[in-house]
Protein backbone atom coordinates (compact mmCIF):
# COMPACT_ATOMS: atom_id res chain seq x y z
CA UNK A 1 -20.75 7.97 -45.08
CA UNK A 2 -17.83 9.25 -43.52
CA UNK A 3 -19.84 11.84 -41.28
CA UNK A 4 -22.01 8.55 -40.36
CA UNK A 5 -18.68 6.42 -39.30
CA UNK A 6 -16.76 9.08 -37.35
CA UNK A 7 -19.14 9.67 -35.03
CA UNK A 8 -19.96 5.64 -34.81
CA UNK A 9 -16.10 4.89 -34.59
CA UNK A 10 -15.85 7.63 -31.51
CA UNK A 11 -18.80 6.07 -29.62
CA UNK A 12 -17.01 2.55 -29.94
CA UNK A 13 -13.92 4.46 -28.63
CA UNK A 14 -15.74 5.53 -25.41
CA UNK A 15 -17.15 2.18 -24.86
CA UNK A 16 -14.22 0.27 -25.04
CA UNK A 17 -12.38 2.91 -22.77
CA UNK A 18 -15.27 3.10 -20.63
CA UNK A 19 -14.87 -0.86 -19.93
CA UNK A 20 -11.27 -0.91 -19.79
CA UNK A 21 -11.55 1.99 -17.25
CA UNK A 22 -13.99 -0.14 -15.24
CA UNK A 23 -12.39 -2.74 -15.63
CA UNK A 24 -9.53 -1.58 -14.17
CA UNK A 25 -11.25 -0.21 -11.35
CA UNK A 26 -12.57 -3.41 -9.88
CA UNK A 27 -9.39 -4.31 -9.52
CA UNK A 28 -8.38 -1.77 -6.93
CA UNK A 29 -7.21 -3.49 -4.17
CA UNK A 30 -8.52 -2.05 -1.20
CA UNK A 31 -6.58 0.88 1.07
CA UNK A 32 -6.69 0.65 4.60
CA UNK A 33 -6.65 3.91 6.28
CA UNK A 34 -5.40 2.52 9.86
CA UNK A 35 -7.10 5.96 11.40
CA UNK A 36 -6.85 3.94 14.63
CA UNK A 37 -2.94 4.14 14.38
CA UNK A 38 -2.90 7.84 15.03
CA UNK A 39 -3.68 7.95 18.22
CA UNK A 40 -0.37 5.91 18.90
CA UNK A 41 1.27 8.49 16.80
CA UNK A 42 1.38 6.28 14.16
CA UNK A 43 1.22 8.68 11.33
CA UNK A 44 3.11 9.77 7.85
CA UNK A 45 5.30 12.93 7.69
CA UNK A 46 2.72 15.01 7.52
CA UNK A 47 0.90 13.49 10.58
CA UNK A 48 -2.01 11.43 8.16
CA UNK A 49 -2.63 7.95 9.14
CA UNK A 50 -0.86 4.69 7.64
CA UNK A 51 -2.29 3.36 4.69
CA UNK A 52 -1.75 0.01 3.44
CA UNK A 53 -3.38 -2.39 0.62
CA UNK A 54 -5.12 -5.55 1.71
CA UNK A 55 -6.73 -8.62 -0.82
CA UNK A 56 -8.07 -11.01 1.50
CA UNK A 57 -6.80 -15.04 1.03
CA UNK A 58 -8.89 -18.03 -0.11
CA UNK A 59 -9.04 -21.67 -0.11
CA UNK A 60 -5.82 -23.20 0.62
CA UNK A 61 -3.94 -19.76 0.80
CA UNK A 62 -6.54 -18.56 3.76
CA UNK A 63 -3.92 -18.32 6.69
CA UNK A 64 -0.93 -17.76 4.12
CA UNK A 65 -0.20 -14.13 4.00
CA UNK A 66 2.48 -12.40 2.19
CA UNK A 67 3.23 -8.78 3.37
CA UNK A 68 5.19 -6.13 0.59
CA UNK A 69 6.79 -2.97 2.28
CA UNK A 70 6.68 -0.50 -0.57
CA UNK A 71 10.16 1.25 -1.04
CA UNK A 72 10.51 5.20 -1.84
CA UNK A 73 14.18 6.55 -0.78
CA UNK A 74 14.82 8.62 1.99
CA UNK A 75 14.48 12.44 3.06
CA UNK A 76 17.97 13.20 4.25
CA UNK A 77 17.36 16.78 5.61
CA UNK A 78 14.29 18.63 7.09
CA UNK A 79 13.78 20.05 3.62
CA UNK A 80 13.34 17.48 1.85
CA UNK A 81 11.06 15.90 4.17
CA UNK A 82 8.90 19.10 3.81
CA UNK A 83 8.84 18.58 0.21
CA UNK A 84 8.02 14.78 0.56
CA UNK A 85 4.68 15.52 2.83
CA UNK A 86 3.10 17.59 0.06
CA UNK A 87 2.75 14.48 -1.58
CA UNK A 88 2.10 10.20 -1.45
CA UNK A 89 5.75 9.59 -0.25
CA UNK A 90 4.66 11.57 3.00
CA UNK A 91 1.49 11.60 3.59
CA UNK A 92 -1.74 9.45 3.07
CA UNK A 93 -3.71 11.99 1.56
CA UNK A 94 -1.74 12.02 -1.91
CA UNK A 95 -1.96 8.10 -1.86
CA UNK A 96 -4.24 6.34 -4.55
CA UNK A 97 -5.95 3.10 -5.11
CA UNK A 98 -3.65 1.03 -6.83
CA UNK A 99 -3.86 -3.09 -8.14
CA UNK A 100 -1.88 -5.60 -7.94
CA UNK A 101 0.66 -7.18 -9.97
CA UNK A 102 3.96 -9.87 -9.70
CA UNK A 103 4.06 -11.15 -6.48
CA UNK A 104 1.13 -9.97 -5.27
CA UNK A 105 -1.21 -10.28 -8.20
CA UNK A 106 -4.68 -12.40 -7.45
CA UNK A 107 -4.09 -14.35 -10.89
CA UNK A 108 -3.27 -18.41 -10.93
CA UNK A 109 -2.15 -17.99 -14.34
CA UNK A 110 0.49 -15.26 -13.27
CA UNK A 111 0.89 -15.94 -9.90
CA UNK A 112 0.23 -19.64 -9.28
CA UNK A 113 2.07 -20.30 -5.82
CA UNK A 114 0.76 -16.64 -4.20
CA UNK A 115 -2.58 -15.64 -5.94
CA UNK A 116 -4.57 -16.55 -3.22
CA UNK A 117 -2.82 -15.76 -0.07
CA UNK A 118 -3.63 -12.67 1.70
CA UNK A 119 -1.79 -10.40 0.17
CA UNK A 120 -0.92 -7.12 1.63
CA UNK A 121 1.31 -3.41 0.29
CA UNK A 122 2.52 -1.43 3.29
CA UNK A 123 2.75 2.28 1.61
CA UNK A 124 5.87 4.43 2.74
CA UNK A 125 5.07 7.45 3.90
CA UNK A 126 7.45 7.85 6.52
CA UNK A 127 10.77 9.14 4.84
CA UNK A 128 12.90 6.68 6.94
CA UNK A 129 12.45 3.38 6.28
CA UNK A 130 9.57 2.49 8.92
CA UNK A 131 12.76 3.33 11.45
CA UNK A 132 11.42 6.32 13.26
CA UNK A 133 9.79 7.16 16.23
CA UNK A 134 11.02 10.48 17.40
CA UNK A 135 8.14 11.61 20.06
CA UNK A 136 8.56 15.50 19.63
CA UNK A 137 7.46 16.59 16.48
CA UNK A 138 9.20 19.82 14.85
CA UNK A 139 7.84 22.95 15.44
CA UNK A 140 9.44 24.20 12.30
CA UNK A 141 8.07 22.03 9.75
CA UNK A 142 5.08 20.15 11.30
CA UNK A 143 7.16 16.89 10.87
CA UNK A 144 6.25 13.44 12.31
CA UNK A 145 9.22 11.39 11.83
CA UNK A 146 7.47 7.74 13.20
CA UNK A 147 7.59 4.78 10.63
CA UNK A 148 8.76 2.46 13.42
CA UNK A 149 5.39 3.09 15.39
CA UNK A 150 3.61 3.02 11.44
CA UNK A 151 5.14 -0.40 11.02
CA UNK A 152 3.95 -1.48 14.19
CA UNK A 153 0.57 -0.41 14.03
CA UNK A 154 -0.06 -1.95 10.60
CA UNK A 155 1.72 -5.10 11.86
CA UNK A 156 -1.05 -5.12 14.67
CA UNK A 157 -3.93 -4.42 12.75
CA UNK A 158 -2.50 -7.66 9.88
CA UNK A 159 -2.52 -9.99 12.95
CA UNK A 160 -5.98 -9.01 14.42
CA UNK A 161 -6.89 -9.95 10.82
CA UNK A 162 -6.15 -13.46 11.11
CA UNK A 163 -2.43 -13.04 10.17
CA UNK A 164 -1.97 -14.30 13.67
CA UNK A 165 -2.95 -18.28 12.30
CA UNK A 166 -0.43 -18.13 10.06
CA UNK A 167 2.05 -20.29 11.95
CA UNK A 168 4.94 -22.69 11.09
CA UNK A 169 3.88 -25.91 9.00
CA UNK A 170 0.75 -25.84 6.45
CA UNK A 171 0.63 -21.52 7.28
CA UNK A 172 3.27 -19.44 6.08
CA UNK A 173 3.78 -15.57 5.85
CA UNK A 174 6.14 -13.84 4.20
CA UNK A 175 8.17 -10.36 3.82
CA UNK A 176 9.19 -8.83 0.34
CA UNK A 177 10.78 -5.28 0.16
CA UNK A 178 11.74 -3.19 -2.32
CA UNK A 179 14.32 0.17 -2.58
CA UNK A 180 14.34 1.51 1.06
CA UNK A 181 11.75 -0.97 2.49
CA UNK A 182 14.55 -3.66 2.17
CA UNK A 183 16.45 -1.56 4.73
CA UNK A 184 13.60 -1.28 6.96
CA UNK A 185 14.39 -5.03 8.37
């Protein structure tokens, strides 16, 4: 009996992990890859394009938007900077699909006055606080110091989206921050 119920009590392991893990997957929001930004020298650290997250609104939260700049410190010297591009604090190609929660979670239950806005996570890639945009890049280190021109770009991009209707009255949108995205503004 106990060879029978080990194997049976394994297989009801996987399954429920298996759902949860799907589960959890459908509720990636989706990552923007604003590849159209680095032409404009938009870019991370590392020179990778912006990234943000975008859930679309509905119903009476269609032309509400509410826009989260994602905080991460800064890189105070070159070095650290180099350091920060090997990975999602610097460049795009460490970032991951992520869901969301709090203030930006899709739920009434949880989130009953923002759930269905569109709902939007700038990532931070840029070390500064979305406050650079030195043209040269260094030589040295291959660094792209340009957050101001990331911010911009993504900005852009949100009101060709339909951010644009979101105007004084019945349309609102809003700016949260955290860490060094609340210094950005």
């Amino acid at each position: 009996m106990m060879a029978f119920g080990l194997p049976r009590a394994a297989a009801v392991v996987t399954l429920v992990l298996g759902l949860a893990a799907a589960s959890a997957m459908a509720d990636d929001v989706e990552m923007v890859f604003l590849k159209s930004a680095v032409a404009k020298g938009a870019v991370c650290l590392d020179g990778s394009a912006p990234v943000y997250h975008f859930s679309p609104g509905s119903g009476t939260g269609a032309n509400n938007w509410i826009v989260h700049m994602e905080g991460g410190g800064w890189c105070k010297t070159p070095e650290e900077c180099v350091i920060r591009k090997g990975n999602f604090r610097g460049s795009s190609k460490f970032m991951k699909p992520l869901s969301f929660s709090g203030i930006l979670g899709g739920n009434q239950q949880f989130n009953p006055d923002f759930y269905n806005w569109n709902r939007v996570k700038v990532r931070y890639c840029d070390g500064s606080s979305f406050t650079g945009d030195v043209e040269e890049v260094d030589s040295k280190t291959n660094l792209h110091f340009r957050g101001a021109r990331v911010w911009d770009a993504i900005i852009e991009d949100l009101l060709n989206k339909g951010m644009s209707k979101a105007k004084s009255g019945y349309s609102f949108w809003m700016l949260s921050r955290r860490s060094s995205g609340s210094t950005a503004l």
